[in-house]
C-alpha atoms as a PDB file:
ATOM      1  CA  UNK A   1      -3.169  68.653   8.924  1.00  0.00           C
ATOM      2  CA  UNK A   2      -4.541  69.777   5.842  1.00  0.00           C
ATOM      3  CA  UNK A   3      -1.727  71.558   3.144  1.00  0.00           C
ATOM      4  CA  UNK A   4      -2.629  73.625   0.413  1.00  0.00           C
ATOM      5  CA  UNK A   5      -0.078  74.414  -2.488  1.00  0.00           C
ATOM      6  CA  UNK A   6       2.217  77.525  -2.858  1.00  0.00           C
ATOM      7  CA  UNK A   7       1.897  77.579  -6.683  1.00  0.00           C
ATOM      8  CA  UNK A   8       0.034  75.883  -9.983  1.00  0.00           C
ATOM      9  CA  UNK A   9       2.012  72.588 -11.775  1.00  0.00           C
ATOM     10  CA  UNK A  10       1.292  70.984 -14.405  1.00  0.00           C
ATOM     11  CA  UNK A  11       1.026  68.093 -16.269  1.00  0.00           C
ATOM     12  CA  UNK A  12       1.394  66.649 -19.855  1.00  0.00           C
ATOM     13  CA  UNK A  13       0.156  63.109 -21.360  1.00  0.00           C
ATOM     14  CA  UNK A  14      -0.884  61.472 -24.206  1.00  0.00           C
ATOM     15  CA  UNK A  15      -2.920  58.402 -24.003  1.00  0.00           C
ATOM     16  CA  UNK A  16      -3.888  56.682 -27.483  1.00  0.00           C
ATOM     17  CA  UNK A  17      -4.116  60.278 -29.303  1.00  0.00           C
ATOM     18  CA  UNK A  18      -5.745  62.329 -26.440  1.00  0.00           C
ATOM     19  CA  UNK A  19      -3.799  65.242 -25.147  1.00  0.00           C
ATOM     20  CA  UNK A  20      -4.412  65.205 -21.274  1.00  0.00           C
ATOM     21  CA  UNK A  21      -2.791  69.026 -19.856  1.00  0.00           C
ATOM     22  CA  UNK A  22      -3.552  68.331 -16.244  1.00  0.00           C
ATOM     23  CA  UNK A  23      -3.088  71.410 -13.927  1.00  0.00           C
ATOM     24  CA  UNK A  24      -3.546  71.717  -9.632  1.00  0.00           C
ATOM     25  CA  UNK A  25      -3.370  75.185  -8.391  1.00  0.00           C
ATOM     26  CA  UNK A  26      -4.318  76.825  -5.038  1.00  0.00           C
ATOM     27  CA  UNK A  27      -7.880  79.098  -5.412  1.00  0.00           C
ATOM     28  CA  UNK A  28      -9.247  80.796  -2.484  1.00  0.00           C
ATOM     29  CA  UNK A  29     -12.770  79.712  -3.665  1.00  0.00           C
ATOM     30  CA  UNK A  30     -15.300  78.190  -5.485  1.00  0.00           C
ATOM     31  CA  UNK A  31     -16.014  81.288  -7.167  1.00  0.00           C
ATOM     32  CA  UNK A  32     -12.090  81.976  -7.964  1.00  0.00           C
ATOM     33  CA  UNK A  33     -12.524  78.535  -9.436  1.00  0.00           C
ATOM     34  CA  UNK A  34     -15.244  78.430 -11.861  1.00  0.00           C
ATOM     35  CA  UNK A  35     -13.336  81.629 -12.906  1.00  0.00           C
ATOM     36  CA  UNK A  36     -10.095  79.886 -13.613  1.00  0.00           C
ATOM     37  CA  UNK A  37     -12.449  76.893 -15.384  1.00  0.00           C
ATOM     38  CA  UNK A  38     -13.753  79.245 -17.606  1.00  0.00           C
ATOM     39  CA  UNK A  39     -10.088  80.881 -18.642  1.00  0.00           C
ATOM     40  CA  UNK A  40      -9.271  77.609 -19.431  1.00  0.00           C
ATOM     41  CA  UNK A  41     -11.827  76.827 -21.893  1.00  0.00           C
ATOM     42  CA  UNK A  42     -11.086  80.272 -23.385  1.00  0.00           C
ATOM     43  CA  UNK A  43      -7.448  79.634 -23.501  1.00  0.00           C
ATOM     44  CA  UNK A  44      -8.327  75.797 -25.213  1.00  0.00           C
ATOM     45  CA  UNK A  45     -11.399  76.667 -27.639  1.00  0.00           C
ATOM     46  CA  UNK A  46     -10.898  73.453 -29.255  1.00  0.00           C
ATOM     47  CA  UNK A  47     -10.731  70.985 -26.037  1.00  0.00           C
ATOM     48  CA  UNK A  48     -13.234  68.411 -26.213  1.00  0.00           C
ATOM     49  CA  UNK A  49     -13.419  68.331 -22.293  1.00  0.00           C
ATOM     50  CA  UNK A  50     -12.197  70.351 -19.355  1.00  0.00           C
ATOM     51  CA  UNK A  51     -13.046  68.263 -16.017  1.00  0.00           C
ATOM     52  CA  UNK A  52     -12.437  69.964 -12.526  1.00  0.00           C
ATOM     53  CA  UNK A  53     -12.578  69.277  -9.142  1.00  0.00           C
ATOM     54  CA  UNK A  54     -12.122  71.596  -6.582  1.00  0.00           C
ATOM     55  CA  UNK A  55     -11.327  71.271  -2.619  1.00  0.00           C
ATOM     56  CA  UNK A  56     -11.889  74.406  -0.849  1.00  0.00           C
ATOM     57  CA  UNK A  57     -13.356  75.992   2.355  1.00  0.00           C
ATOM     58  CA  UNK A  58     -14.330  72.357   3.288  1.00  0.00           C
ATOM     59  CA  UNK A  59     -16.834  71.533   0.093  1.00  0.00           C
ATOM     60  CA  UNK A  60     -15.673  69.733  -2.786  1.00  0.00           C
ATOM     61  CA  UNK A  61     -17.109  69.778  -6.066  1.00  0.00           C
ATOM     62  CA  UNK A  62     -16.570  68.092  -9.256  1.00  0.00           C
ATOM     63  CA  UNK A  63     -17.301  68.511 -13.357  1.00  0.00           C
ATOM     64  CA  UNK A  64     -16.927  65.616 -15.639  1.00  0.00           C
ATOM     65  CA  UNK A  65     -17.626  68.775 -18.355  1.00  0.00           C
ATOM     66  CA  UNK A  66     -19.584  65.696 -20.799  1.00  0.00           C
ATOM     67  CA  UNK A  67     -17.230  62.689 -19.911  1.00  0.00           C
ATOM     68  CA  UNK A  68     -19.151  59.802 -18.905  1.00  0.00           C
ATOM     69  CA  UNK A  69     -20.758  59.966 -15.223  1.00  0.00           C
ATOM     70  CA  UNK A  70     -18.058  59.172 -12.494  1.00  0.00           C
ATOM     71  CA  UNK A  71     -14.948  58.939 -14.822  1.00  0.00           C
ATOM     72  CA  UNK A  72     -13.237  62.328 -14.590  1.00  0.00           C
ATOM     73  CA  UNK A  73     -14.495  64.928 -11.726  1.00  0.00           C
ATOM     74  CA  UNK A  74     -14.798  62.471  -8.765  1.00  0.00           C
ATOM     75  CA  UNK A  75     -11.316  60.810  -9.396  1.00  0.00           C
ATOM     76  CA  UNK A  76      -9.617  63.653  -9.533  1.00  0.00           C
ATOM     77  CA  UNK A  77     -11.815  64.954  -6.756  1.00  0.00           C
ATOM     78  CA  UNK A  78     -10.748  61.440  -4.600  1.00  0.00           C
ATOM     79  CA  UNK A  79      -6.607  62.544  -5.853  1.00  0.00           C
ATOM     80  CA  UNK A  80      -6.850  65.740  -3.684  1.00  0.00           C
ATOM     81  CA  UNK A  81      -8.508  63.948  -0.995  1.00  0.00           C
ATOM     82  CA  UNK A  82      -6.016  61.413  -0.569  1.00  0.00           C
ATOM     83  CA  UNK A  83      -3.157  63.817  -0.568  1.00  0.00           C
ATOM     84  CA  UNK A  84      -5.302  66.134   2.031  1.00  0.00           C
ATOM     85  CA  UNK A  85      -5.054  69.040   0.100  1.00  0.00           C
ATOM     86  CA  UNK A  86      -7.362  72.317   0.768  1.00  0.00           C
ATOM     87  CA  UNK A  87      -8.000  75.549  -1.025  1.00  0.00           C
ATOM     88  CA  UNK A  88      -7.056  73.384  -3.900  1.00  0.00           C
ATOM     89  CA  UNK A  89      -8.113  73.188  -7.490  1.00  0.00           C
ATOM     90  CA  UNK A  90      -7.406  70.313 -10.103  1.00  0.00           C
ATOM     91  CA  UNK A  91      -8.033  70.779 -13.651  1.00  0.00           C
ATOM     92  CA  UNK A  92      -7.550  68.737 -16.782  1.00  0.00           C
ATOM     93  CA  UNK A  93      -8.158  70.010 -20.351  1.00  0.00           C
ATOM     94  CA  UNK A  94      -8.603  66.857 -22.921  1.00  0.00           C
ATOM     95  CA  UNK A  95      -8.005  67.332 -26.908  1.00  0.00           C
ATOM     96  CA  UNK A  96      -9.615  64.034 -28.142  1.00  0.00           C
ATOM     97  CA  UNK A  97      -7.731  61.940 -30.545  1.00  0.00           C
ATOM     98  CA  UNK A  98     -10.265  59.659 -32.160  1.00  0.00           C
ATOM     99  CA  UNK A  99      -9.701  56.768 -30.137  1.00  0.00           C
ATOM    100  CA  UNK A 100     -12.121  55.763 -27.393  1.00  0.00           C
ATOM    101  CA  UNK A 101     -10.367  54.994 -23.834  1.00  0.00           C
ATOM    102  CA  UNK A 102     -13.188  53.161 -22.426  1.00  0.00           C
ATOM    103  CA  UNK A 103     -14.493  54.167 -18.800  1.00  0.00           C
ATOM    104  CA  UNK A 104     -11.523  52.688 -16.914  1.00  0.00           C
ATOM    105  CA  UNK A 105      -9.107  53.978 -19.272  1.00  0.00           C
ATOM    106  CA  UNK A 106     -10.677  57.526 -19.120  1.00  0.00           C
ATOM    107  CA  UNK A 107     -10.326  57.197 -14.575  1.00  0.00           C
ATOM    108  CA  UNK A 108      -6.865  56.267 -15.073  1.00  0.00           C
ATOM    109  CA  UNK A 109      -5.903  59.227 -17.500  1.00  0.00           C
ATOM    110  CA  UNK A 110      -7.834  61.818 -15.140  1.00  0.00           C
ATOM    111  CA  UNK A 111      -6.404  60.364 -11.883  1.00  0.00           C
ATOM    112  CA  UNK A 112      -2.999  60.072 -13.483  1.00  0.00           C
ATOM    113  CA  UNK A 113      -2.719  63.568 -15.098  1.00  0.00           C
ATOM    114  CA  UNK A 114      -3.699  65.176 -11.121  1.00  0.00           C
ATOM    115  CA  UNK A 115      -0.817  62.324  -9.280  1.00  0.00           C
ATOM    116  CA  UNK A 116       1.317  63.767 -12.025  1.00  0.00           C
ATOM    117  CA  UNK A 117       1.157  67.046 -11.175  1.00  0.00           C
ATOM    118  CA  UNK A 118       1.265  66.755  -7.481  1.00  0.00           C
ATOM    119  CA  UNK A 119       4.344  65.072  -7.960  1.00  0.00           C
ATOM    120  CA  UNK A 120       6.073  68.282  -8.550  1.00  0.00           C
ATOM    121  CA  UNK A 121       3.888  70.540  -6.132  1.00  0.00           C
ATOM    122  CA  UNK A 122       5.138  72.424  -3.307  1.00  0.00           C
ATOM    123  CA  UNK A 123       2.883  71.617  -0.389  1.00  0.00           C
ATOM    124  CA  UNK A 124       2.308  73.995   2.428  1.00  0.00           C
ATOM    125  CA  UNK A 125       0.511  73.449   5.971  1.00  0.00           C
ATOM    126  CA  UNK A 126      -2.806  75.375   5.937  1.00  0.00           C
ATOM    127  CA  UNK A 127      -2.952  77.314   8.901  1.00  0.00           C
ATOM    128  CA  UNK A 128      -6.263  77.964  10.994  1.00  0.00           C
ATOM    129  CA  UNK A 129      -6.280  81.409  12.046  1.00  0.00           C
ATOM    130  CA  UNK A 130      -7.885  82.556  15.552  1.00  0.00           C
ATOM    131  CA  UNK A 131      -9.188  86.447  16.041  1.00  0.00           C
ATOM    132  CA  UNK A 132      -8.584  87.745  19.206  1.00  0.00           C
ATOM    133  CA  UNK A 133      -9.822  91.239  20.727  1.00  0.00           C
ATOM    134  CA  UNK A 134      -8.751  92.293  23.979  1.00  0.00           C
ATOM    135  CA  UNK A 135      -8.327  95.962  25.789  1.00  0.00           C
ATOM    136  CA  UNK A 136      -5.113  96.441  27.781  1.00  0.00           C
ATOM    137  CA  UNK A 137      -3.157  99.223  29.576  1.00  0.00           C
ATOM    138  CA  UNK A 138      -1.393 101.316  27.306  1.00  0.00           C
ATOM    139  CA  UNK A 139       2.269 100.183  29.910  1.00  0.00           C
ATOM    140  CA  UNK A 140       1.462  96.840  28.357  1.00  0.00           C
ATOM    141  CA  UNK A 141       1.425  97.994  24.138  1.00  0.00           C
ATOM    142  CA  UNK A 142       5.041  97.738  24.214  1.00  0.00           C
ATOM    143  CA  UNK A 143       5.496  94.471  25.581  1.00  0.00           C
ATOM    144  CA  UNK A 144       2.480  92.796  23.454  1.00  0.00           C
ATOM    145  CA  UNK A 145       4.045  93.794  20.021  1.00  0.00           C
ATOM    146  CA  UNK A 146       7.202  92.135  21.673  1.00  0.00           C
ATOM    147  CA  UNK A 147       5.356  88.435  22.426  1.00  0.00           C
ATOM    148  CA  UNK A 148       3.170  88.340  19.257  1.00  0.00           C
ATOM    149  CA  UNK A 149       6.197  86.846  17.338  1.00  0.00           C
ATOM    150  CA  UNK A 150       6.934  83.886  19.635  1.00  0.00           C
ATOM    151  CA  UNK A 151       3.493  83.042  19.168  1.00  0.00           C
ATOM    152  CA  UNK A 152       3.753  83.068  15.588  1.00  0.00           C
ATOM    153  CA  UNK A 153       0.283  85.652  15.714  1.00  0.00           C
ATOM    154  CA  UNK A 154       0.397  88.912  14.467  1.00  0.00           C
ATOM    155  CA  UNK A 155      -1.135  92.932  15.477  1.00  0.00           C
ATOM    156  CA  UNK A 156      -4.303  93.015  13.058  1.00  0.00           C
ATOM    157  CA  UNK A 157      -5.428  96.681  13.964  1.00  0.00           C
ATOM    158  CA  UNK A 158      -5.021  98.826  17.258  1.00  0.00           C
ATOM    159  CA  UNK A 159      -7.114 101.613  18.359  1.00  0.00           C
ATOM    160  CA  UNK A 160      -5.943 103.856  21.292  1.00  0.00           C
ATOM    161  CA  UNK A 161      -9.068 105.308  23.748  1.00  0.00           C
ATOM    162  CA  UNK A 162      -8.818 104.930  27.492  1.00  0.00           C
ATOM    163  CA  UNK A 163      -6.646 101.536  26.820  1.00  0.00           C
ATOM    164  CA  UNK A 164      -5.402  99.623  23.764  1.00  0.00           C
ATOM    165  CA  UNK A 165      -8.166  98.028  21.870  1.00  0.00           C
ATOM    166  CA  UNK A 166      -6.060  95.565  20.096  1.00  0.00           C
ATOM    167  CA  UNK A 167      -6.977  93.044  17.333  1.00  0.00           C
ATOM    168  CA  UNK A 168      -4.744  90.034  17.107  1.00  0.00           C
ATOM    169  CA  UNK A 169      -4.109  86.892  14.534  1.00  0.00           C
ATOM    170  CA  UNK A 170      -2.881  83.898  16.138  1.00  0.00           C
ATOM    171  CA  UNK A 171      -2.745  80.216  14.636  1.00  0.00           C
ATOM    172  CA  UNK A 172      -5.638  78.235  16.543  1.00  0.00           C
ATOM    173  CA  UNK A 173      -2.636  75.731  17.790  1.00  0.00           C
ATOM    174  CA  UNK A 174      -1.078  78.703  19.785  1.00  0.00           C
ATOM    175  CA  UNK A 175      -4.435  80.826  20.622  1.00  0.00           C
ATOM    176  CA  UNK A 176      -4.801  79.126  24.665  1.00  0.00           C
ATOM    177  CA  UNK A 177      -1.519  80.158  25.105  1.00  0.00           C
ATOM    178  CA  UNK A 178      -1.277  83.351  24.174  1.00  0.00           C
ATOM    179  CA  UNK A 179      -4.010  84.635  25.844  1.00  0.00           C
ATOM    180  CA  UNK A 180      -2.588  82.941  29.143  1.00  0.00           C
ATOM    181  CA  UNK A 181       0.264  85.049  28.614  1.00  0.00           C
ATOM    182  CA  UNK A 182      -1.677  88.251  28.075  1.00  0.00           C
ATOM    183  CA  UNK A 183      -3.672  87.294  30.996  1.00  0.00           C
ATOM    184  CA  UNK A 184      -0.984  87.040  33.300  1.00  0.00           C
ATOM    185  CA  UNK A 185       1.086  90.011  32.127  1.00  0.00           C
ATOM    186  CA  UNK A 186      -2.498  92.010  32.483  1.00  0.00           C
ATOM    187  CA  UNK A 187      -2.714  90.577  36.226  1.00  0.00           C
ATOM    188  CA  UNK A 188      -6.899  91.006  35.497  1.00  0.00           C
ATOM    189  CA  UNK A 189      -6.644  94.397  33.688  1.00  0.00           C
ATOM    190  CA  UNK A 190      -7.342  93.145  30.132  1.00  0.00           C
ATOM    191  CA  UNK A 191     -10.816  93.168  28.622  1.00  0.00           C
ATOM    192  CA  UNK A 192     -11.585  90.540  26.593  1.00  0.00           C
ATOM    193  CA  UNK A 193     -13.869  91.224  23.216  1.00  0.00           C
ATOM    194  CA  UNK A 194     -15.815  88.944  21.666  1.00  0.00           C
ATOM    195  CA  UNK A 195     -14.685  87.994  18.193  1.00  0.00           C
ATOM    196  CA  UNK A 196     -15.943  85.751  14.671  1.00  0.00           C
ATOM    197  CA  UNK A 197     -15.081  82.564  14.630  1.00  0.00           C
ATOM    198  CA  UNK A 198     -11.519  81.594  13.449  1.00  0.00           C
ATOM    199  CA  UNK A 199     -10.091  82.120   9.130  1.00  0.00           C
ATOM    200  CA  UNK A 200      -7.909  79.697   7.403  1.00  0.00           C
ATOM    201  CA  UNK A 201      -5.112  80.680   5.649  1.00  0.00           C
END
């Protein structure tokens, strides 16, 4: 099961003068994260490198942001995917101290500074959301607002014409199951809507 985090940690290193600030933080986005890149490097005009890499929606990206090829993005990138993290961005600004870390040196201080952080993260399961859409007989309102909560799903929207045209969110795990019980409190009078495909959060 892939877990995102509940809030951004950070970390703090200095390797042979450099000043690594590492930082992993949930986004929703890729676009949410090139805009938290960006308010990095105006928050640290004088870094000499802010490397990313991002695990989100099911793409990953990476930046070694002028680092030699390899030696910053992707091990960070290879940090989140070891730890199975999602909706997930990893950041690390660098202030460059005059001393050269050589390639292996630099992997180590970019894969370090994202472990670091994790440490201290607060990890959370990501949940896979199913949409369900279904019709019933206004007798049965009552009682579905009752069962939603067992099923960990809740009422998304409700519209009232000649029955309840009800919107639901239900974790994919429980979806079968719920709509087994609607089914057979409905005893064949609920209409079933066709809906998008599930959301993840």
């Amino acid at each position: 099961m892939p877990f995102t985090l509940n809030a951004p940690v950070h970390s703090d290193q200095i390797l042979k003068k450099s000043h690594f600030i590492g930082c992993v933080e949930p986004v929703a986005d890729r676009v949410a994260a090139l805009a938290r890149v960006a308010a990095l490097r105006a928050e640290h005009p004088g870094a000499t490198h802010v490397c990313w890499a991002l695990m989100a929606g099911g793409h990953s990206a990476a930046n070694d942001d002028g680092e030699p090829g390899g030696t910053a993005g992707r091990p960070m990138l290879e940090v989140l995917r070891h730890q199975d993290l999602e909706g997930v961005l990893a950041t690390v600004v660098r202030y460059y101290g005059g001393t050269p870390l050589g390639a292996g040196g630099l992997v180590r201080a970019y894969t370090d500074s994202v472990a670091q952080a994790l440490l201290n993260a607060d990890k959370v399961p990501v949940i896979r959301w199913q949409v369900l859409r279904c019709v019933l007989p206004y007798a049965l309102e009552g009682w579905l607002r009752r069962e939603l909560d067992g099923f960990g799903a809740m009422l998304a929207e409700v519209q009232h014409g000649e029955g309840v045209d009800a919107t639901v969110r239900v974790p994919e795990s429980r979806a079968a199951a719920l709509v087994a019980r609607i089914n057979d409190a409905g005893q064949g009078r609920v209409l079933w809507r066709h809906t998008e495909d599930g959301e993840t959060g």
